[in-house]
Protein backbone atom coordinates (compact mmCIF):
# COMPACT_ATOMS: atom_id res chain seq x y z
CA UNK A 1 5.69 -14.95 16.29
CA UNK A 2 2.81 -13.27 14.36
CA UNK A 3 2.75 -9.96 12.67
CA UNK A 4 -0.42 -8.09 11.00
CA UNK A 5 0.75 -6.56 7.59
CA UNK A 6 -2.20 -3.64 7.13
CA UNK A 7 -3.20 -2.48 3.14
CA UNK A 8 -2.91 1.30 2.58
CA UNK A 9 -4.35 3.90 0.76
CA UNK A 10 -3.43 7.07 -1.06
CA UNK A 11 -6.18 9.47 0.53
CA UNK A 12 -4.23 11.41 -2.17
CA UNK A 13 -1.10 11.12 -4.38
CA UNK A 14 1.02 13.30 -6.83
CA UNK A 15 3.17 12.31 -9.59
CA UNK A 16 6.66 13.90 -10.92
CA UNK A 17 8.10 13.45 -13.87
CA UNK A 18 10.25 10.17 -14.53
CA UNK A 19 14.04 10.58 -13.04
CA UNK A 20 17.22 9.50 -15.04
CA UNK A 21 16.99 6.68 -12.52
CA UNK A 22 13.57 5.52 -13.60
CA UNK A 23 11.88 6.72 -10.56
CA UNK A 24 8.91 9.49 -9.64
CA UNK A 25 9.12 11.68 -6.75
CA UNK A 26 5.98 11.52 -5.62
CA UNK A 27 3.81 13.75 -2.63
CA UNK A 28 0.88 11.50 -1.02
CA UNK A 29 -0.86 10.82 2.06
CA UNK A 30 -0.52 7.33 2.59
CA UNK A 31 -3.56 5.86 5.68
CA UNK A 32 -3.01 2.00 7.35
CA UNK A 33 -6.30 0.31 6.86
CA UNK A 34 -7.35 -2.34 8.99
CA UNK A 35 -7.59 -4.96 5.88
CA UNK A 36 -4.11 -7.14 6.70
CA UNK A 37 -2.30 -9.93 6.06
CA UNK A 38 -1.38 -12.23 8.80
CA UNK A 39 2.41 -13.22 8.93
CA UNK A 40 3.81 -16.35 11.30
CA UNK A 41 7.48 -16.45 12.08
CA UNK A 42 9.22 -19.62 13.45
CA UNK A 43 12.76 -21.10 12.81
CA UNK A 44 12.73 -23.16 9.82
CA UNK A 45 13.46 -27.14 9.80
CA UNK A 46 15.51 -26.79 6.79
CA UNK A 47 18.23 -25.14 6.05
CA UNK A 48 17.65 -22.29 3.99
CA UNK A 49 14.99 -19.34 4.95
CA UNK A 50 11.82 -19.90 2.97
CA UNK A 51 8.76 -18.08 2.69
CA UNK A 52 5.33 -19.36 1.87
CA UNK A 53 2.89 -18.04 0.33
CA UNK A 54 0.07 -19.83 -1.66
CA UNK A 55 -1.63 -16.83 -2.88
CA UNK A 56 1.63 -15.25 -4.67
CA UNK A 57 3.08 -17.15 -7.77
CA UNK A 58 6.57 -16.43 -7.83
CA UNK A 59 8.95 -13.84 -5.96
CA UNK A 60 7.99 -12.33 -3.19
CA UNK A 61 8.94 -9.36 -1.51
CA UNK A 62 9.12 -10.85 1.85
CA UNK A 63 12.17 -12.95 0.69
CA UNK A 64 13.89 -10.22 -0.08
CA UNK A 65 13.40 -8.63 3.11
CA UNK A 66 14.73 -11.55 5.09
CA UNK A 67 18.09 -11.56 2.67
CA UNK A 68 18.20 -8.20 2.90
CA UNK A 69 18.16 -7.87 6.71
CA UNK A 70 20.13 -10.46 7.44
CA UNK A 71 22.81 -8.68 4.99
CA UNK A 72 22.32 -4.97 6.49
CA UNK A 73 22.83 -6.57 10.78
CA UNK A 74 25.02 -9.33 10.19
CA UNK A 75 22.52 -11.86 11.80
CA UNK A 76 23.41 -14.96 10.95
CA UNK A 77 20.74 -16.77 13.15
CA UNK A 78 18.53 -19.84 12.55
CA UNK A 79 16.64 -20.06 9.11
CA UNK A 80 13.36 -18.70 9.47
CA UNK A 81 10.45 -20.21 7.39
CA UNK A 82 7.75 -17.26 7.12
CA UNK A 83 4.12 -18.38 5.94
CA UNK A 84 1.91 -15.63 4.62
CA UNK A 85 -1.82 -15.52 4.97
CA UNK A 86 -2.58 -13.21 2.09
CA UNK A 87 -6.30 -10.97 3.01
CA UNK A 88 -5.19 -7.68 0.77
CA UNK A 89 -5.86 -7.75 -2.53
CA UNK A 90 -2.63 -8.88 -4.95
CA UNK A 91 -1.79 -6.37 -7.86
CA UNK A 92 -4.62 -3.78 -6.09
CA UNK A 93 -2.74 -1.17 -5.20
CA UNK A 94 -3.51 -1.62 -1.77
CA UNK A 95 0.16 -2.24 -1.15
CA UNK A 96 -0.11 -6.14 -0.08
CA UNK A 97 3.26 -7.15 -0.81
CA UNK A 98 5.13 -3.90 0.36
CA UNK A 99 3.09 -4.27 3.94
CA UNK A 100 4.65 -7.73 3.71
CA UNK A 101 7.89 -6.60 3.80
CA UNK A 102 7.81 -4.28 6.10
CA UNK A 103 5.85 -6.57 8.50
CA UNK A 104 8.86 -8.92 7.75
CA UNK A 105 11.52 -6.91 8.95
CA UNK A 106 9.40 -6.12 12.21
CA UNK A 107 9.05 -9.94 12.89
CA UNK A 108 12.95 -10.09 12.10
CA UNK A 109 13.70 -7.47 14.22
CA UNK A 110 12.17 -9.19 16.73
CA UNK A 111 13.32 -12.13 16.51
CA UNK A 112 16.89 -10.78 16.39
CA UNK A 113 17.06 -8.17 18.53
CA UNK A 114 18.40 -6.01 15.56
CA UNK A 115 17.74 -3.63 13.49
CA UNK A 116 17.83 -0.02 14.29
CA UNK A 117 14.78 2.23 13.63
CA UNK A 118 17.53 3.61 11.16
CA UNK A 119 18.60 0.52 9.77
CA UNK A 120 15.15 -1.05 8.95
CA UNK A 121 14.49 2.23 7.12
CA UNK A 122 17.49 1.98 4.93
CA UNK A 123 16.60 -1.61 4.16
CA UNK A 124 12.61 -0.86 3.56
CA UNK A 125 13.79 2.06 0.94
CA UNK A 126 15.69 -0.07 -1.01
CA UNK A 127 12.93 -2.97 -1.29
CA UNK A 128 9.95 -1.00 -2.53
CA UNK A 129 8.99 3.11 -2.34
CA UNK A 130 5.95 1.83 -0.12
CA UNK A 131 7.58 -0.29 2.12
CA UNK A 132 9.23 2.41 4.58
CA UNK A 133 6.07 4.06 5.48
CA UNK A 134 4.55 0.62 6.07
CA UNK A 135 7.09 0.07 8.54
CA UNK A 136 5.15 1.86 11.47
CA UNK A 137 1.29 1.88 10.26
CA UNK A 138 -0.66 4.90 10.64
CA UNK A 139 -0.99 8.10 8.56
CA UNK A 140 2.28 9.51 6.45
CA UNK A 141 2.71 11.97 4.25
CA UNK A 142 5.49 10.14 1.40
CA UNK A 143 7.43 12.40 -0.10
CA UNK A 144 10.74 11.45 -2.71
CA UNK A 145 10.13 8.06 -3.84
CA UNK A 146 8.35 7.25 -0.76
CA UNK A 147 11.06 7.40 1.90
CA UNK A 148 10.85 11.12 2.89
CA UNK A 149 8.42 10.32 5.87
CA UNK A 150 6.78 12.63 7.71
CA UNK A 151 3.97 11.23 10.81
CA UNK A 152 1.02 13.00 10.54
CA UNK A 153 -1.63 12.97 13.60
CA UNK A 154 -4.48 10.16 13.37
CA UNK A 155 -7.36 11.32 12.17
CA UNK A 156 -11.33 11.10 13.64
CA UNK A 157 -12.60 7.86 12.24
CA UNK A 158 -14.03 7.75 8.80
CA UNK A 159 -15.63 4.50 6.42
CA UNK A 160 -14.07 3.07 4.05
CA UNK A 161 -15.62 1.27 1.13
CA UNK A 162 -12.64 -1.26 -0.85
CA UNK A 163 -14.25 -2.31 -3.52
CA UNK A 164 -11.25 -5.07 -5.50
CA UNK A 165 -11.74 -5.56 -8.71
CA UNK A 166 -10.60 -9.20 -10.74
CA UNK A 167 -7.99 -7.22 -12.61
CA UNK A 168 -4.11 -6.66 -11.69
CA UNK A 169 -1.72 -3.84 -12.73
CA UNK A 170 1.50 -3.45 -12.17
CA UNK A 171 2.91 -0.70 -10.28
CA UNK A 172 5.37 -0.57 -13.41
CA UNK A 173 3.05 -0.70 -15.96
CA UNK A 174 0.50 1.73 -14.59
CA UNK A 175 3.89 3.97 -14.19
CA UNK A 176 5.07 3.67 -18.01
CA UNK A 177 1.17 4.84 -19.15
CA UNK A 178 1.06 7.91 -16.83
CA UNK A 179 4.12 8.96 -18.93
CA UNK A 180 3.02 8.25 -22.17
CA UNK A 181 -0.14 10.49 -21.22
CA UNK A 182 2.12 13.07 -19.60
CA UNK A 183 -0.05 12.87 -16.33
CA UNK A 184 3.24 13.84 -14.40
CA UNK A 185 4.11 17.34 -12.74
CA UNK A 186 7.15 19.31 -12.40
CA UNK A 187 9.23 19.74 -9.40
CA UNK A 188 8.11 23.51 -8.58
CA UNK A 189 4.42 22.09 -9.03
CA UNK A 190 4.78 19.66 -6.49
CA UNK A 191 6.59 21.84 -3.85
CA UNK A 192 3.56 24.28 -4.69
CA UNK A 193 1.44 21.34 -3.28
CA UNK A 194 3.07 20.15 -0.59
CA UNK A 195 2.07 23.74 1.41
CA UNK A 196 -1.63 23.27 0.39
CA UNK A 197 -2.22 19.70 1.44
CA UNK A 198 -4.47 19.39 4.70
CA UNK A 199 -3.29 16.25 5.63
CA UNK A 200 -6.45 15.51 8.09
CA UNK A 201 -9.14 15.65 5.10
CA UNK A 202 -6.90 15.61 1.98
CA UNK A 203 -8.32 16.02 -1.38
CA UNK A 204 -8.83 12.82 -2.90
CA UNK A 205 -6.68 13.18 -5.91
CA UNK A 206 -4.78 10.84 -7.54
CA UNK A 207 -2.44 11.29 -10.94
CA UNK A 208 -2.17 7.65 -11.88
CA UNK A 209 -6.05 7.14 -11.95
CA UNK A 210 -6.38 8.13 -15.55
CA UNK A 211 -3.53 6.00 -16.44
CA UNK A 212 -4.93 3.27 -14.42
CA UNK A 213 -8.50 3.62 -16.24
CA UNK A 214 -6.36 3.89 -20.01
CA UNK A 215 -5.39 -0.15 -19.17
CA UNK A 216 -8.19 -0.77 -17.26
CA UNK A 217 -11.11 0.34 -18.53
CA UNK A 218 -13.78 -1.24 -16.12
CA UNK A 219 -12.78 1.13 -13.56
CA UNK A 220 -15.07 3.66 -14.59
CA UNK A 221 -17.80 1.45 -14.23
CA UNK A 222 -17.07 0.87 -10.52
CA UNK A 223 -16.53 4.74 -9.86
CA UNK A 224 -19.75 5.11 -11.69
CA UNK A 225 -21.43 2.80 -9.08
CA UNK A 226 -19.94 5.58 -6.53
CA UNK A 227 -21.82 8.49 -7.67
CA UNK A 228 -18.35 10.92 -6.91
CA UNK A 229 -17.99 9.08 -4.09
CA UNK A 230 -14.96 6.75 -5.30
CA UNK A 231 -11.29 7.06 -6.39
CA UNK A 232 -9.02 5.16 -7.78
CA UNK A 233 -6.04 3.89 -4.83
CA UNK A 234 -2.54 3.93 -5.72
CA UNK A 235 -1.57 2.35 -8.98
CA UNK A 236 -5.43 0.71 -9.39
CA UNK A 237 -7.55 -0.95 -9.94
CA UNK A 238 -9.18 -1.20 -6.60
CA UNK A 239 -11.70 1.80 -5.91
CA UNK A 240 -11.91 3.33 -2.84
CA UNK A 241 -15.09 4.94 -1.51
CA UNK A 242 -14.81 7.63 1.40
CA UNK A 243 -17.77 8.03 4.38
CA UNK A 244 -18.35 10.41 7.37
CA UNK A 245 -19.11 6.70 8.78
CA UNK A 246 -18.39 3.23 9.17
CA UNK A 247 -22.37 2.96 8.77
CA UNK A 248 -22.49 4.93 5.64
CA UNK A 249 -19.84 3.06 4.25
CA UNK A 250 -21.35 -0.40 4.94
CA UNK A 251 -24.80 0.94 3.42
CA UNK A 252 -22.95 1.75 0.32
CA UNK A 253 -21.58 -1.73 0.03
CA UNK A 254 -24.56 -3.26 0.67
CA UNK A 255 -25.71 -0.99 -2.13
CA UNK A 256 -23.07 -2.32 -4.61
CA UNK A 257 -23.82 -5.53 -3.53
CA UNK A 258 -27.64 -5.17 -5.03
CA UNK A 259 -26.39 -4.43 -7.71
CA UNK A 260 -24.97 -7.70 -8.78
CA UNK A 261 -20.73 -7.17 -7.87
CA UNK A 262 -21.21 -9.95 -5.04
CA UNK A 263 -21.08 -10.60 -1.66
CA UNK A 264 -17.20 -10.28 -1.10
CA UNK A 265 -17.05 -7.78 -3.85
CA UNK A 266 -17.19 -4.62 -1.12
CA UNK A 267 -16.23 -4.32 2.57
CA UNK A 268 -16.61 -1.05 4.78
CA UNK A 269 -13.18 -0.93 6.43
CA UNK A 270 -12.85 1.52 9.58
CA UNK A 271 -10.01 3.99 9.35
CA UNK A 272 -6.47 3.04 10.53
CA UNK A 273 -4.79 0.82 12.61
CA UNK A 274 -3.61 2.85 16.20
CA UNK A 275 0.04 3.74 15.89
């Protein structure tokens, strides 16, 4: 059984202040791109689930997902070896290894026959605040820590340009610095917000790109490169550049390209995947 896991972007995202539980609520438009990992299910020889993964050194989410579903429907069926063909980006903020997850508990669900739409929610909010709205890709608007979920309509086609960068942050870290630069906003602010969002052309705004740029400076090199063009996605560093057209966004690559980031350094990706 094979599974795409699609990246995402924040076409814009909204920070509260920490919560005594070390949280943010958070208000963002989250948009399935069609850069994925490829995920292959089978029943495993051994006895134990395993997951593999060349690209990821160390834990992965997926594992979790497989304990963790297994725990939440009782399904005590064969071991399941999951191998991972990682495409996205790792430590982008492109969401790689929360798509993961979520594509794991659709493969398990499958392969089942369990798992309410219910259920798999519950277990996706307490893996990662991205993973429930990976669940189903398309376009969401995240509210809470991510599992508020509200289905927006697809949106005419636009270009994307993903332009990675060699860095990593972690979601954690990038966190911590938007604190210590009080980047955050108060509850009130963000309900003020939530009514002025047009969630088919949001404003591409993101509160955790200055904290991004604080511990990784060559960011503003890259958005630089963009001419106003770029933001920062999710917790950084990848940039994201925005087109009325695939064509427009390919042209830009091909611009960044001439100017020495490499061949595989840009891609024009073409909006999301169909729901």
């Amino acid at each position: 059984m094979r599974e795409l896991a699609p990246a995402k972007i924040n076409l814009c995202l909204y920070v509260g202040h920490r919560r005594p539980d070390g949280y943010h609520d958070l208000l963002s438009v989250m948009q399935s791109i069609d850069l994925a990992d490829e995920l292959e299910l089978r029943d495993a020889d051994g006895a134990r689930d395993e997951v593999r993964c060349p690209a990821v050194d160390g834990p992965n989410l997926a594992e979790q997902a497989i304990a963790a579903f297994r725990a939440a429907t009782g399904w005590d069926g064969p071991s399941q070896l999951l191998t991972i063909t990682k495409r996205i980006p790792i430590a982008a903020g492109l969401g790689g290894g929360s798509a993961d997850a979520a594509a794991t508990l659709r493969l398990l669900a499958r392969r089942a026959g369990l798992g309410t739409a219910a259920q798999l929610q519950e277990i996706a909010k307490h893996l990662g605040a991205d993973v429930p709205s990976q669940l189903a890709p398309g376009r969401w608007l995240a509210e809470g820590i991510g599992e508020r979920l509200t289905r927006l309509p697809n949106a005419p086609p636009i270009g994307y340009l993903i332009v990675p960068s060699q860095a990593k942050l972690s979601t954690a870290a990038v966190y911590a610095e938007a604190d210590r630069l009080r980047l955050t906003r108060g509850p009130d602010e963000l309900k003020t917000l939530r009514t002025t969002i047009d969630p088919t052309n949001p404003k591409p705004v993101n509160d955790l790109e200055p904290a991004a740029r604080s511990l990784e400076p060559t960011i503003e090199a890259t958005l630089e490169r963009l001419s106003g063009a770029g933001f920062v996605t999710g917790s950084g560093p990848t940039v994201v550049g925005l087109f009325p057209t695939l064509q427009e966004a390919a042209d830009a690559a091909a611009g960044l390209r001439a100017q020495g980031l490499g061949a595989n350094a840009a891609g024009a990706v073409h909006n999301h995947l169909p729901a």
